[in-house]
Every structure is written in structure tokens, then in C-alpha cells.
Protein backbone atom coordinates (compact mmCIF):
# COMPACT_ATOMS: atom_id res chain seq x y z
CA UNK A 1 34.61 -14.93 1.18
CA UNK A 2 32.69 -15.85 -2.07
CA UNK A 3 28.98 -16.20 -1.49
CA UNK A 4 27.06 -19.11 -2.70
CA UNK A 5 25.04 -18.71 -5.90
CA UNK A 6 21.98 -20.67 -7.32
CA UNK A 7 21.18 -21.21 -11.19
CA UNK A 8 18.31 -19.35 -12.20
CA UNK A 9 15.84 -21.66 -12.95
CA UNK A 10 12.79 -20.58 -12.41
CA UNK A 11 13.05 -17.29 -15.35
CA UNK A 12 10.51 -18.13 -18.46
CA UNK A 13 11.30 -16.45 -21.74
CA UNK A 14 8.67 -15.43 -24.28
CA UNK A 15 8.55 -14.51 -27.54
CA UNK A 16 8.02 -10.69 -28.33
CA UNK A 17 4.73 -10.74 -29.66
CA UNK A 18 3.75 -13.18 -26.32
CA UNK A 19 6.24 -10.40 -24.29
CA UNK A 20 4.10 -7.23 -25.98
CA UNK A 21 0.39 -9.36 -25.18
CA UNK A 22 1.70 -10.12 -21.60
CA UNK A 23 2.29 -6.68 -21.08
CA UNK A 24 -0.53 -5.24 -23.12
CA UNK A 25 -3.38 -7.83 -20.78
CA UNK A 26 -0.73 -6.41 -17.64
CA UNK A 27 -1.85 -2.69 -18.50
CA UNK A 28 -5.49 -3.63 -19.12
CA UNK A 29 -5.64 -5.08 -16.18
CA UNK A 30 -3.77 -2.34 -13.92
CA UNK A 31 -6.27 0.25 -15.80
CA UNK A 32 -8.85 -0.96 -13.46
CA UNK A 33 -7.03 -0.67 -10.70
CA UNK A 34 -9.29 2.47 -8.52
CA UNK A 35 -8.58 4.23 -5.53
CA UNK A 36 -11.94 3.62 -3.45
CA UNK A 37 -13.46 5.21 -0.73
CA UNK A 38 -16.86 2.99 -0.13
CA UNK A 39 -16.38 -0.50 0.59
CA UNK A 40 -18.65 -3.32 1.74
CA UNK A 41 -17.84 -4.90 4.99
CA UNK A 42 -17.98 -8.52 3.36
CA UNK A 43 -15.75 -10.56 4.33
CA UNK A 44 -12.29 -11.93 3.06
CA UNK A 45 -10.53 -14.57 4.09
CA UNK A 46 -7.10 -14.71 5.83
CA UNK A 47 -5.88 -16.20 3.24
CA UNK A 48 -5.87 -14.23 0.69
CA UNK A 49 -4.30 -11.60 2.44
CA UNK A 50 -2.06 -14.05 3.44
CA UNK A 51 -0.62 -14.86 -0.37
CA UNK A 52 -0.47 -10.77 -0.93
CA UNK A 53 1.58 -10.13 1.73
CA UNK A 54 3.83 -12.88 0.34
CA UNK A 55 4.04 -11.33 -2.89
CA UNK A 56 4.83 -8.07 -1.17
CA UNK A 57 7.22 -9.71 0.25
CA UNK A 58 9.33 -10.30 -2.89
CA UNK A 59 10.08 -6.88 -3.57
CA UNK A 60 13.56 -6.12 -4.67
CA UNK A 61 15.13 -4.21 -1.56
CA UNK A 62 18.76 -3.18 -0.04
CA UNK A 63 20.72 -5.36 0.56
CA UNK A 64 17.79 -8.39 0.90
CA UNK A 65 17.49 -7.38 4.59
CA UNK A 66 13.40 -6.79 3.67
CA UNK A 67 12.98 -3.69 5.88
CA UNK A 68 9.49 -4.06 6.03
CA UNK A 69 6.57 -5.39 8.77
CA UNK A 70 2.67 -5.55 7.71
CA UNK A 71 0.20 -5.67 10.24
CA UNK A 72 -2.65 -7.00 8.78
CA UNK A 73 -5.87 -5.80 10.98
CA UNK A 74 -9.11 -7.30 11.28
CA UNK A 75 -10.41 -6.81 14.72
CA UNK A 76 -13.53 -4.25 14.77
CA UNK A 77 -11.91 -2.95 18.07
CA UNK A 78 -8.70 -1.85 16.50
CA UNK A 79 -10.54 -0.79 13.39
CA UNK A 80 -12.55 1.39 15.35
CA UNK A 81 -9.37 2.53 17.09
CA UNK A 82 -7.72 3.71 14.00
CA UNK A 83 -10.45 5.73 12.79
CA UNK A 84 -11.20 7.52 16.06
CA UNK A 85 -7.48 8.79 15.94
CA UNK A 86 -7.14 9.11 12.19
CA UNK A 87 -10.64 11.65 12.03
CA UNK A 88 -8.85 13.77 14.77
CA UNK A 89 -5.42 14.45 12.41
CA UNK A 90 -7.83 14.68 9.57
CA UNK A 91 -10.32 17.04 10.86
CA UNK A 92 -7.46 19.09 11.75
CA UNK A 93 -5.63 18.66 8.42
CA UNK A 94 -8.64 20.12 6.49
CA UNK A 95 -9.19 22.83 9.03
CA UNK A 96 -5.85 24.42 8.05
CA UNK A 97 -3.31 22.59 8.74
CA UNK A 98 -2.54 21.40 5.12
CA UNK A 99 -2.39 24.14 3.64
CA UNK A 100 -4.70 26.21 0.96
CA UNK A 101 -2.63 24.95 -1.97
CA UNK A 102 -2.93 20.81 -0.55
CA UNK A 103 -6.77 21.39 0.33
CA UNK A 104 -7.17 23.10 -3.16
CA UNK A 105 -5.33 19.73 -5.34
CA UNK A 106 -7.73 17.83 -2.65
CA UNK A 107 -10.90 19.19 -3.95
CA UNK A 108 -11.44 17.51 -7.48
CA UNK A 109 -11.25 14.22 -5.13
CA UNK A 110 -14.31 15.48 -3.28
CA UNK A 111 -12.25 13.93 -0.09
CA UNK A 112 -13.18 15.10 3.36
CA UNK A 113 -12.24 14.11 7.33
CA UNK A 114 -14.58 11.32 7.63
CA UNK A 115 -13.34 7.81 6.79
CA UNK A 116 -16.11 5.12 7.49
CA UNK A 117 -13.74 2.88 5.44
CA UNK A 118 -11.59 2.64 8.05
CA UNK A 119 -14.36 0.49 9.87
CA UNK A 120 -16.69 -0.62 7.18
CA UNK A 121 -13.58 -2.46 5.03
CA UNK A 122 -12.63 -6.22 6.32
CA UNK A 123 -9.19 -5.48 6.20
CA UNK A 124 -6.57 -2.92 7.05
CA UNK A 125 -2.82 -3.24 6.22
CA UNK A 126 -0.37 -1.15 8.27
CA UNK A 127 3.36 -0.92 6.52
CA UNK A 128 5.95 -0.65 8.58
CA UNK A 129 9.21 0.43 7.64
CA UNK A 130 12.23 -0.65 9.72
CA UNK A 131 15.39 0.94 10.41
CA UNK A 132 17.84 -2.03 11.43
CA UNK A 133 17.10 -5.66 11.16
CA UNK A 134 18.63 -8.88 13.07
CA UNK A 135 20.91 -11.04 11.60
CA UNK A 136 22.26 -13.83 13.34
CA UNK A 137 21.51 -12.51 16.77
CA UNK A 138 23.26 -9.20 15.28
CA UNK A 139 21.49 -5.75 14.71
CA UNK A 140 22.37 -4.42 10.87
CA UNK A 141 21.69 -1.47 9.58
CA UNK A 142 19.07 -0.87 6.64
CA UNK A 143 19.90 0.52 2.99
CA UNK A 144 17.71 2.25 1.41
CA UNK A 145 14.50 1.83 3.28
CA UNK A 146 12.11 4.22 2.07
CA UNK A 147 12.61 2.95 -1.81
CA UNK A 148 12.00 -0.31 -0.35
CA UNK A 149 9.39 -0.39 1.54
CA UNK A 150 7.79 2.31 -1.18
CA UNK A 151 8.61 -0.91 -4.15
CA UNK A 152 6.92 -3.56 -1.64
CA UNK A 153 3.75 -1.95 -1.29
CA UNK A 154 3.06 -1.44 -4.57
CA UNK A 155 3.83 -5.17 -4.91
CA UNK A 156 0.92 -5.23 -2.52
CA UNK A 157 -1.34 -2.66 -3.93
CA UNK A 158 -1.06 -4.70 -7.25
CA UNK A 159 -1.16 -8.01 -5.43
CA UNK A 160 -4.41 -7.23 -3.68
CA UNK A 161 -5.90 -6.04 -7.43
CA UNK A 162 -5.02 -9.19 -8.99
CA UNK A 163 -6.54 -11.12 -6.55
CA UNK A 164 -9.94 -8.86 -6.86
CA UNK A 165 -10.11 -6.52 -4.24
CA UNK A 166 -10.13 -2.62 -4.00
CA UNK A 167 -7.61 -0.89 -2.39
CA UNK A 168 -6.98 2.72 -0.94
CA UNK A 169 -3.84 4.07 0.31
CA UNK A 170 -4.27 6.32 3.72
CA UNK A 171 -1.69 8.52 5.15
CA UNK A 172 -2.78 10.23 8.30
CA UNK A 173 0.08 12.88 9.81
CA UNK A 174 1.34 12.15 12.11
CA UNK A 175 1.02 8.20 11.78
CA UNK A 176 2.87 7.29 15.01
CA UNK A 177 -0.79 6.60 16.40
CA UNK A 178 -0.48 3.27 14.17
CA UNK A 179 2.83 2.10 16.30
CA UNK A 180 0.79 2.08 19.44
CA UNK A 181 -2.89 0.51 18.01
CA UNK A 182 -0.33 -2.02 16.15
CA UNK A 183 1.71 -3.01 18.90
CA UNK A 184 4.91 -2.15 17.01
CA UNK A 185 5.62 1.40 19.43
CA UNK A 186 9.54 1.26 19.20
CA UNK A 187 12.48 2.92 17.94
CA UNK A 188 13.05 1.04 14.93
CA UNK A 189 9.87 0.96 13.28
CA UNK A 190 7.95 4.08 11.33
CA UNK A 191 4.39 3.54 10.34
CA UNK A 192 4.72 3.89 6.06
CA UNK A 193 1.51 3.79 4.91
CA UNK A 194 -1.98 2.15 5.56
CA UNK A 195 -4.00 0.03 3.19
CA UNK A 196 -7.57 -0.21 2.89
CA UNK A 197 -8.45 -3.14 1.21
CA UNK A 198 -11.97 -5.27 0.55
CA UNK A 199 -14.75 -5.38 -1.54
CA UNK A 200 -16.17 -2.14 -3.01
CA UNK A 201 -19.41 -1.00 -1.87
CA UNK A 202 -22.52 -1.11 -3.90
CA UNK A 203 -22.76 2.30 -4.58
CA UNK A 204 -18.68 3.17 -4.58
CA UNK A 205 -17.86 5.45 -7.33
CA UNK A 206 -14.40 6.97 -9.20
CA UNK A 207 -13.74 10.88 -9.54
CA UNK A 208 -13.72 11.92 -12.82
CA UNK A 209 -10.18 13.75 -11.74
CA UNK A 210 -8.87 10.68 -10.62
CA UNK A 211 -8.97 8.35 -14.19
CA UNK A 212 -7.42 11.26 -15.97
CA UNK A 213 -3.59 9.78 -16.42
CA UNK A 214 -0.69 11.76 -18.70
CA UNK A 215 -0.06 9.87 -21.67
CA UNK A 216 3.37 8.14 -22.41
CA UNK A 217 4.73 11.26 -23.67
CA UNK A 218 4.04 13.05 -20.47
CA UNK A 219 5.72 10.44 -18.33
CA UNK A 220 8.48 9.26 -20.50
CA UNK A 221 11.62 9.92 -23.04
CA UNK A 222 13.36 7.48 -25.00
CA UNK A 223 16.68 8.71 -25.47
């Protein structure tokens, strides 16, 4: 059966020197994007988490079924929760567990087992990814899952930078803790990642380490 198609209308074509200064201003502005670990506990409304999720949202993905769930978590309560677990896999994870090589690539980042941000930041951002999805009262498999969830949260990583916020991606191990705080404890969700996102602190700072990127060379051929 032939599926129904829409015209594209909504596609806006530029000239290429406007197409080079859109994407020159894009890079300028992604430049600034920093991983931060100090952030004021100011607050930020709803809804502007509300429009990045959105954008999130739009991420290309298998088959459209959006295999994807944010929890978007404000409550000190939970906050709290998800530090006090968190801490415990970390302190363990820089006890040993990780590994000498890990801990050694770790150092230059000066990053440790405590993670005040966790509490301190207005809002946390669990990613869920999810394994089959409902479709007309049926359960359908996924495609390609971890690609998409991995393209929608750097929609949101970028989404939350454009609207003016910092952002830090956490990934404690094991994460399943998240399923439980978040409500979302079943077989066909996985806890993906956790954002950290709100405004930086007065005194947050950058590691040298971390604004050293490879040039174009490094990370690309044209062939």
C-alpha cells in the first residue's frame, strides 16, 4: 500500500556565501559550547526545557518510531536521590573499578566521585532509550536505537546551548538506579544518559585538556 506523502514546504535555500556564514556563526557558536561541572542553582523555567526537549525530539531516527523518553527532573528529593546513588558507583569507579588506563585519560579533567551538580543544577534530564514502541494498540520493534537516541541528545545538548544554558553529560555504571528514581523500572526502557543542565556557577571553570579539539585534518578526509 503506497504511503501518503507531503510537499516539502517548509526547506529554505540560501545562497553559498549566506550557506558558508550560517555555518561559520553555527561553529562559533558550538565553540562555546563547555562541559561544566559548577552550576548555580538559579532557576529555569519549565518552559524552556520544554521547547528543548521538542527539538530533541526531531531527531532523525529508525523507522520514525522515536525510541526515546526524557524525564526531565526538578524535584530536590529526587535530585538528592540521584546523587546519593550516583556517588556510591562513582566512589567505587575511581577506587578501581575503572581501570588504571580510564582513571589515567580521567586525570587532565581533574574529575573526582563527588557531584554536587547533581543537586545544585535546576534541572536534570534522564534519556531513556526504548526497545519496542506501541503502535496502534500494537507493540513494534525498534531499529536502530542506540544511533537514535545517541542523534537526539545531541539535538538536546545543542538545543539547551542555544537557548543559554550549560550542560554536562553524566554516565554513572550501572545506570539502572535511574529506572527506579524515574519511575520508568521496566523491561523496555534502558537509562542512556543523564543531562545536567542550568546556569553555570560563578566561579565554574574549563580544563585546559578539555578545549584542546583535533583540527579538520585530524577528524576528516575528502576523498
Amino acid at each position: 500500500m503506497t504511503q501518503a506523502h507531503l510537499p516539502l514546504t517548509d526547506f529554505i535555500e540560501y545562497s553559498p556565501d549566506e550557506m558558508l556564514k550560517r555555518a561559520q556563526d553555527n561553529y562559533q557558536q558550538v565553540k562555546r559550547r563547555h562541559s561544566i561541572r559548577a552550576f548555580s542553582d538559579r532557576a529555569v523555567p519549565q518552559a524552556i526545557i520544554e521547547q528543548c526537549i521538542l527539538a530533541a525530539g526531531t531527531a532523525p531516527n529508525g523507522a520514525n518510531h522515536q525510541p526515546w523518553h526524557f524525564v526531565a527532573i526538578n524535584s530536590p528529593q529526587i535530585k538528592a536521590q540521584i546523587r546519593q546513588q550516583a556517588e556510591a558507583l562513582e566512589q567505587a569507579f575511581y577506587a578501581g573499578r575503572a581501570g588504571e588506563e580510564w582513571l589515567d585519560a580521567l586525570k587532565p579533567l581533574g574529575t573526582n566521585a563527588d557531584k554536587p551538580y547533581l543537586e545544585h543544577a535546576p534541572w536534570l534530564i534522564a534519556v531513556f532509550s526504548k526497545k519496542r514502541t506501541e503502535e496502534s494498540g500494537e507493540q513494534k520493534s525498534n531499529y536502530y536505537v542506540h544511533e537514535s537516541v545517541g542523534i537526539a541528545t545531541g539535538f538536546l545538548i545543542q538545543a539547551l546551548h542555544h537557548a543559554g544554558l550549560g550542560t554536562l553529560t553524566h554516565t554513572p555504571k550501572p545506570m539502572s538506579f535511574l529506572s527506579k528514581v524515574c519511575g520508568r523500572d521496566n523491561d523496555n526502557e534502558r537509562p542512556y544518559m543523564l543531562i545536567i543542565a542550568g546556569y553555570p556557577a560563578d566561579d565554574a571553570t574549563i580544563p585546559q585538556h578539555a578545549i584542546d579539539k583535533k583540527s579538520l585534518n585530524e577528524i576528516c578526509d575528502f576523498i
